[in-house]
PDB file of N, CA and C in Angstrom:
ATOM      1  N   UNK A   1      95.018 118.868  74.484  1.00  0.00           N
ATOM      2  CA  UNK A   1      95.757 120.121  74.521  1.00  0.00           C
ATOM      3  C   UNK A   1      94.879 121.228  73.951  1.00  0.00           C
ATOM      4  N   UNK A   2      95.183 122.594  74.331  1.00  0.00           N
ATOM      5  CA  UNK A   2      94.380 123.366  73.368  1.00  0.00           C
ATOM      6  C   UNK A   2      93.951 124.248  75.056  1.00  0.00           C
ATOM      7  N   UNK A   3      92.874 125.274  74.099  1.00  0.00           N
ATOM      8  CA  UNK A   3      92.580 126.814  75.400  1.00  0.00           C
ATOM      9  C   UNK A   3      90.832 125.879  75.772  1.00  0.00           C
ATOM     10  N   UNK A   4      90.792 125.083  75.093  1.00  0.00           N
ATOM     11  CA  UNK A   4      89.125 124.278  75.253  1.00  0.00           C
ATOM     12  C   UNK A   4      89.344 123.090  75.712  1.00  0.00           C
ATOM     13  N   UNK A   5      88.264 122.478  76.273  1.00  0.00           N
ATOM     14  CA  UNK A   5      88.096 121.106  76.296  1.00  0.00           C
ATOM     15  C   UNK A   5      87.150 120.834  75.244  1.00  0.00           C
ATOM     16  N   UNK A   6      87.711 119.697  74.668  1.00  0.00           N
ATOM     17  CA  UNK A   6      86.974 118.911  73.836  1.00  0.00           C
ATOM     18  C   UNK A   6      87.355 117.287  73.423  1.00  0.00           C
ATOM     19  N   UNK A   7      86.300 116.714  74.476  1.00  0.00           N
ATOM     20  CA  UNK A   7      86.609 115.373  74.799  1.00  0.00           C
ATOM     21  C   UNK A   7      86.843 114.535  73.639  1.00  0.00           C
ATOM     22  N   UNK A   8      86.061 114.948  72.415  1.00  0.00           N
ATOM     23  CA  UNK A   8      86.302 113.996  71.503  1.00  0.00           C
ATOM     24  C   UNK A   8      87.698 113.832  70.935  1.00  0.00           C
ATOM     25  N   UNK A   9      88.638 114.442  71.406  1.00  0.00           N
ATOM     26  CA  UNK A   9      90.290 114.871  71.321  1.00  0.00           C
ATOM     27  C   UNK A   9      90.640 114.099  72.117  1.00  0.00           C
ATOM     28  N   UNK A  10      89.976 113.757  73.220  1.00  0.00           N
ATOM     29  CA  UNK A  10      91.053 113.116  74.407  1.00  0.00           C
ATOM     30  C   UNK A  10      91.771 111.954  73.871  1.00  0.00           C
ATOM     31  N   UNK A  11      92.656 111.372  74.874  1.00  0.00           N
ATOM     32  CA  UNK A  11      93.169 110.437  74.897  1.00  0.00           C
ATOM     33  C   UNK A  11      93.023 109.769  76.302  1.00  0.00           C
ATOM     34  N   UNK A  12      91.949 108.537  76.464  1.00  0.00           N
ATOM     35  CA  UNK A  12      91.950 107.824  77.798  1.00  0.00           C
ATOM     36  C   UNK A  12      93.065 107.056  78.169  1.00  0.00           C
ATOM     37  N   UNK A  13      93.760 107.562  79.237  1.00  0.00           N
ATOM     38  CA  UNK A  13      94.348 106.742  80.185  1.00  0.00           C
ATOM     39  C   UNK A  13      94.374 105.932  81.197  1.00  0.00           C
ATOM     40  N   UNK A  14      94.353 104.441  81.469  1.00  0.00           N
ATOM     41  CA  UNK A  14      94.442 103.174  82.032  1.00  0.00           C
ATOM     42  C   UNK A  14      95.329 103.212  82.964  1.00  0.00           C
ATOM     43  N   UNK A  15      95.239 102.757  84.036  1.00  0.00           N
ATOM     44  CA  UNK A  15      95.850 102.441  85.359  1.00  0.00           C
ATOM     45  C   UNK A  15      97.651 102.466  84.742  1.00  0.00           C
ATOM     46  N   UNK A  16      98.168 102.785  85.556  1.00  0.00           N
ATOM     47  CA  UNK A  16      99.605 103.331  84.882  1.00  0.00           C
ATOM     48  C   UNK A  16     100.227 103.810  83.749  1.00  0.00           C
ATOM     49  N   UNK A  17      98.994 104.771  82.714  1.00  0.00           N
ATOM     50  CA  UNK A  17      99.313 105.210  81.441  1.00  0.00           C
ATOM     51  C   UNK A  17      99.200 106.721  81.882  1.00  0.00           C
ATOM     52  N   UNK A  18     100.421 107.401  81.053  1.00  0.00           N
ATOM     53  CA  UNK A  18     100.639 109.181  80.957  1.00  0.00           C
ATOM     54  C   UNK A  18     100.635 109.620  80.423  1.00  0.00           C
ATOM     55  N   UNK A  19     100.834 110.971  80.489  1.00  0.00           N
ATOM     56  CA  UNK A  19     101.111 111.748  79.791  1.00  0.00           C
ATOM     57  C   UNK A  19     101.934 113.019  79.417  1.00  0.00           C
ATOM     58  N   UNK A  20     102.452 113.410  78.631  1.00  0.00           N
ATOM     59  CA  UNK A  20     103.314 114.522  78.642  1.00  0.00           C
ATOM     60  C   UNK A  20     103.087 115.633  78.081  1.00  0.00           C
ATOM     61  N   UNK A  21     102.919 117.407  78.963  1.00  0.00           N
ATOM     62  CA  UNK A  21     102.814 118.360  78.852  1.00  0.00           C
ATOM     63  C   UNK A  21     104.035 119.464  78.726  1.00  0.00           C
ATOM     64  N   UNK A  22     104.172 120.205  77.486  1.00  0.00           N
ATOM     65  CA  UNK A  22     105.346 120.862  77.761  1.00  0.00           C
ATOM     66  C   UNK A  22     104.667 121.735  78.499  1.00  0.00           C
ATOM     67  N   UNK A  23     105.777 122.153  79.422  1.00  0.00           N
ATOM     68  CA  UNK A  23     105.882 123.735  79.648  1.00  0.00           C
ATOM     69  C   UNK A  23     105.218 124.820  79.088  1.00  0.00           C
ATOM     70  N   UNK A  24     104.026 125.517  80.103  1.00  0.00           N
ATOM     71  CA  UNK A  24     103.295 126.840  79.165  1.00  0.00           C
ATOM     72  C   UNK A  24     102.227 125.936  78.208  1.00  0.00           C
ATOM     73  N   UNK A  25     102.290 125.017  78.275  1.00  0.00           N
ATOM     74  CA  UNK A  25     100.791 124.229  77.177  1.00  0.00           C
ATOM     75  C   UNK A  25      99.996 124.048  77.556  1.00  0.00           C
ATOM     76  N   UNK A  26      98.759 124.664  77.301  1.00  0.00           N
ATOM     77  CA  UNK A  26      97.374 124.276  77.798  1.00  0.00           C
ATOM     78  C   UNK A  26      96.840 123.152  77.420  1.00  0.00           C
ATOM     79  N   UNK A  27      96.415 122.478  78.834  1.00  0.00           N
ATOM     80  CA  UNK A  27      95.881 121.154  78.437  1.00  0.00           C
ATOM     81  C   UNK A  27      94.542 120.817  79.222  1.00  0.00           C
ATOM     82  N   UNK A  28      94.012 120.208  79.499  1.00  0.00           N
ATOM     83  CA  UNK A  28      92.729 120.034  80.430  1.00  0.00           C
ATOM     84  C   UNK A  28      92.825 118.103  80.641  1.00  0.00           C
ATOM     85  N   UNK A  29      92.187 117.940  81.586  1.00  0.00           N
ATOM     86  CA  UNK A  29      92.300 116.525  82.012  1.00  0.00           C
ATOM     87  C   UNK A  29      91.074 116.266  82.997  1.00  0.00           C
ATOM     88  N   UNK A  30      90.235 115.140  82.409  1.00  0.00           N
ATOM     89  CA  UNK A  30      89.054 114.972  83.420  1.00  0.00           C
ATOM     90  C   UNK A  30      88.811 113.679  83.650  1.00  0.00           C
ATOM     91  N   UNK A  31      87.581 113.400  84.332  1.00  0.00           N
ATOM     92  CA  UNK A  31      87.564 111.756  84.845  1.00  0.00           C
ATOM     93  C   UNK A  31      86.170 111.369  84.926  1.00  0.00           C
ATOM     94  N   UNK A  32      85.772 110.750  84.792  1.00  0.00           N
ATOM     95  CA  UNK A  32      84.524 109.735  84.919  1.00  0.00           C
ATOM     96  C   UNK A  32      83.578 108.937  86.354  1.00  0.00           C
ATOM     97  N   UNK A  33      85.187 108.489  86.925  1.00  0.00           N
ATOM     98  CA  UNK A  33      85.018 107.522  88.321  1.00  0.00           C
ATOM     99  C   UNK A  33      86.188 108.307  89.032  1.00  0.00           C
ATOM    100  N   UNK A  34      86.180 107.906  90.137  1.00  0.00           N
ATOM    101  CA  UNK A  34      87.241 108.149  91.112  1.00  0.00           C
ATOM    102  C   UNK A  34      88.360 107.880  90.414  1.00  0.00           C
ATOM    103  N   UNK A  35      89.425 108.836  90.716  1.00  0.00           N
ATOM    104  CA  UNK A  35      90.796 108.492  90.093  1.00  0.00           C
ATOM    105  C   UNK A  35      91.439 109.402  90.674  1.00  0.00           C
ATOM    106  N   UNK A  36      92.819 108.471  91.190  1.00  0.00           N
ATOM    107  CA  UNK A  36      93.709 109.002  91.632  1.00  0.00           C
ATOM    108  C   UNK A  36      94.949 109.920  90.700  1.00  0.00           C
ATOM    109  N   UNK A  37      95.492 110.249  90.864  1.00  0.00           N
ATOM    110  CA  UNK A  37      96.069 111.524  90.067  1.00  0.00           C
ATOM    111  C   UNK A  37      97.613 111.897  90.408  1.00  0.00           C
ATOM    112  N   UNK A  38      98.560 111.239  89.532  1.00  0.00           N
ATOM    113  CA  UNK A  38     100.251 111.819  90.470  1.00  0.00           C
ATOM    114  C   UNK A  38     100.772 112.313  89.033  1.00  0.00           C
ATOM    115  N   UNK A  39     101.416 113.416  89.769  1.00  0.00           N
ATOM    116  CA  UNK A  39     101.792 114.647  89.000  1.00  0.00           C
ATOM    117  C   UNK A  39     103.326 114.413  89.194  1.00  0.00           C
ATOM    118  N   UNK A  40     104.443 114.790  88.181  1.00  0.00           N
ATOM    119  CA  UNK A  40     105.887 115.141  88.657  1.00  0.00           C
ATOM    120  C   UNK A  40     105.893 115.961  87.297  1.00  0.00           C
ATOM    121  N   UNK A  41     107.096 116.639  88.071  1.00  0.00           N
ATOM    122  CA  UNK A  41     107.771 117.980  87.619  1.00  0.00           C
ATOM    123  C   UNK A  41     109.336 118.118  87.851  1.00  0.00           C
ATOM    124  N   UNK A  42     109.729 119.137  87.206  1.00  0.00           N
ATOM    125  CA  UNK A  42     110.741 120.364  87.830  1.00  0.00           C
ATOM    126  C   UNK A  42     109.808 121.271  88.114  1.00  0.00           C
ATOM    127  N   UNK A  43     110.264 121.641  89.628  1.00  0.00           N
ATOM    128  CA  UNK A  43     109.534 122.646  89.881  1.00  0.00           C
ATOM    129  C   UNK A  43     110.536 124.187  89.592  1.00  0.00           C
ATOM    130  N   UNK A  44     109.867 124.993  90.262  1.00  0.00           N
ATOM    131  CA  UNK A  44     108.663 125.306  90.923  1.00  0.00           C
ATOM    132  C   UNK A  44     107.246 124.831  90.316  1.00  0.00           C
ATOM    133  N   UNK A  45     106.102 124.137  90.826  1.00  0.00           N
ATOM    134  CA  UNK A  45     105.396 123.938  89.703  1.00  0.00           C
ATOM    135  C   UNK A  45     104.084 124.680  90.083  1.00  0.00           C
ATOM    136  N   UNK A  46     103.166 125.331  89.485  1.00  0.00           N
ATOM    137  CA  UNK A  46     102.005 125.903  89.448  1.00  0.00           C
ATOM    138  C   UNK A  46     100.728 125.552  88.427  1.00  0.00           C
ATOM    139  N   UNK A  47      99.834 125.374  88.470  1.00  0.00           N
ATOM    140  CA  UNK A  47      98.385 125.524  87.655  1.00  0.00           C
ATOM    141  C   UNK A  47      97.766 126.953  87.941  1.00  0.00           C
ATOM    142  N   UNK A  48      97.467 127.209  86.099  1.00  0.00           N
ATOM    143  CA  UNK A  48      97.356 128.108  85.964  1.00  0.00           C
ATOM    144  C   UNK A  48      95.853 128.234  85.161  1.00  0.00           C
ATOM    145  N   UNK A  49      94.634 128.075  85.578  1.00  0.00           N
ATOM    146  CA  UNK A  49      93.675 128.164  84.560  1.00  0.00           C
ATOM    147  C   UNK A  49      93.688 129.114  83.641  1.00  0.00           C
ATOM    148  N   UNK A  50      93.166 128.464  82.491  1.00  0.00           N
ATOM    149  CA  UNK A  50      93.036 128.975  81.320  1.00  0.00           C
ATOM    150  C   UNK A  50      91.849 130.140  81.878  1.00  0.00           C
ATOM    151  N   UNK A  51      90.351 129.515  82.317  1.00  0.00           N
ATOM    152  CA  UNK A  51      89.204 130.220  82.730  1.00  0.00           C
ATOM    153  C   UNK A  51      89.186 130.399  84.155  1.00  0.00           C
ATOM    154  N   UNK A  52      89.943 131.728  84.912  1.00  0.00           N
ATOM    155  CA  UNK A  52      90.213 131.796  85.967  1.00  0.00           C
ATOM    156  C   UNK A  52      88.817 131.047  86.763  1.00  0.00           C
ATOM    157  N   UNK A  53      87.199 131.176  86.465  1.00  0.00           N
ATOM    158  CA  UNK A  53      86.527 130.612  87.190  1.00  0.00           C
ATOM    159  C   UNK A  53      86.471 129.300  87.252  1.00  0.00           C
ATOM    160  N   UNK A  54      87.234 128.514  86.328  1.00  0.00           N
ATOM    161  CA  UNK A  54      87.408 127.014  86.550  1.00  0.00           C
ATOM    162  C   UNK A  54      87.979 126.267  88.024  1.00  0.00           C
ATOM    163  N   UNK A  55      88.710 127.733  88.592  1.00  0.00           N
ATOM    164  CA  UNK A  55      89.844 127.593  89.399  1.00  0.00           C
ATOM    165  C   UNK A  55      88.800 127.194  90.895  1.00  0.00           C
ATOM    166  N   UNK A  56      88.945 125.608  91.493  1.00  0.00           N
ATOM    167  CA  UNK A  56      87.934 125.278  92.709  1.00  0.00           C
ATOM    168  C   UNK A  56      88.464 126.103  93.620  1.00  0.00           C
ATOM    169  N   UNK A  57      89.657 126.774  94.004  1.00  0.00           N
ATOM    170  CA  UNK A  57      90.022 127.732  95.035  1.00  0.00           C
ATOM    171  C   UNK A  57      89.467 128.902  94.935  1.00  0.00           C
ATOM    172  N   UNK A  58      88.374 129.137  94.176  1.00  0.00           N
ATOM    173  CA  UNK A  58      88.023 130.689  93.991  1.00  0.00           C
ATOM    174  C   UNK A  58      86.685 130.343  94.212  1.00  0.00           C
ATOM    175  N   UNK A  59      86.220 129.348  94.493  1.00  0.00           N
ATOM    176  CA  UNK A  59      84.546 128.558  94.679  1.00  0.00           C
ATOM    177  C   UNK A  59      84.504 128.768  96.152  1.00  0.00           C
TER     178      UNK A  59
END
């Protein structure tokens, strides 16, 4: 969580392990190997970068 990444914070997650983000909390999430990725919500749901150039739709 937090406006940074800083891996030594993380917490690794294993083939069916999660996690929970409130609402409005900045968080960051990255990967190593291929990994698949399922998201649920209430929507409406949006991503919102912290560092608009992080954003791959603006690449």
């Amino acid at each position: 969580m937090g406006d940074k990444l800083d891996e030594a914070k993380g917490t690794e997650l294993t083939a069916g392990g999660f996690g929970i983000a409130p609402a409005g909390m900045n968080h960051f999430a990255w990967t190593t190997s291929d990994t698949i990725i399922q998201v649920h919500g209430d929507g409406p749901f949006t991503i919102t970068y912290v560092n608009p150039a992080d954003d791959p739709s603006k690449k």
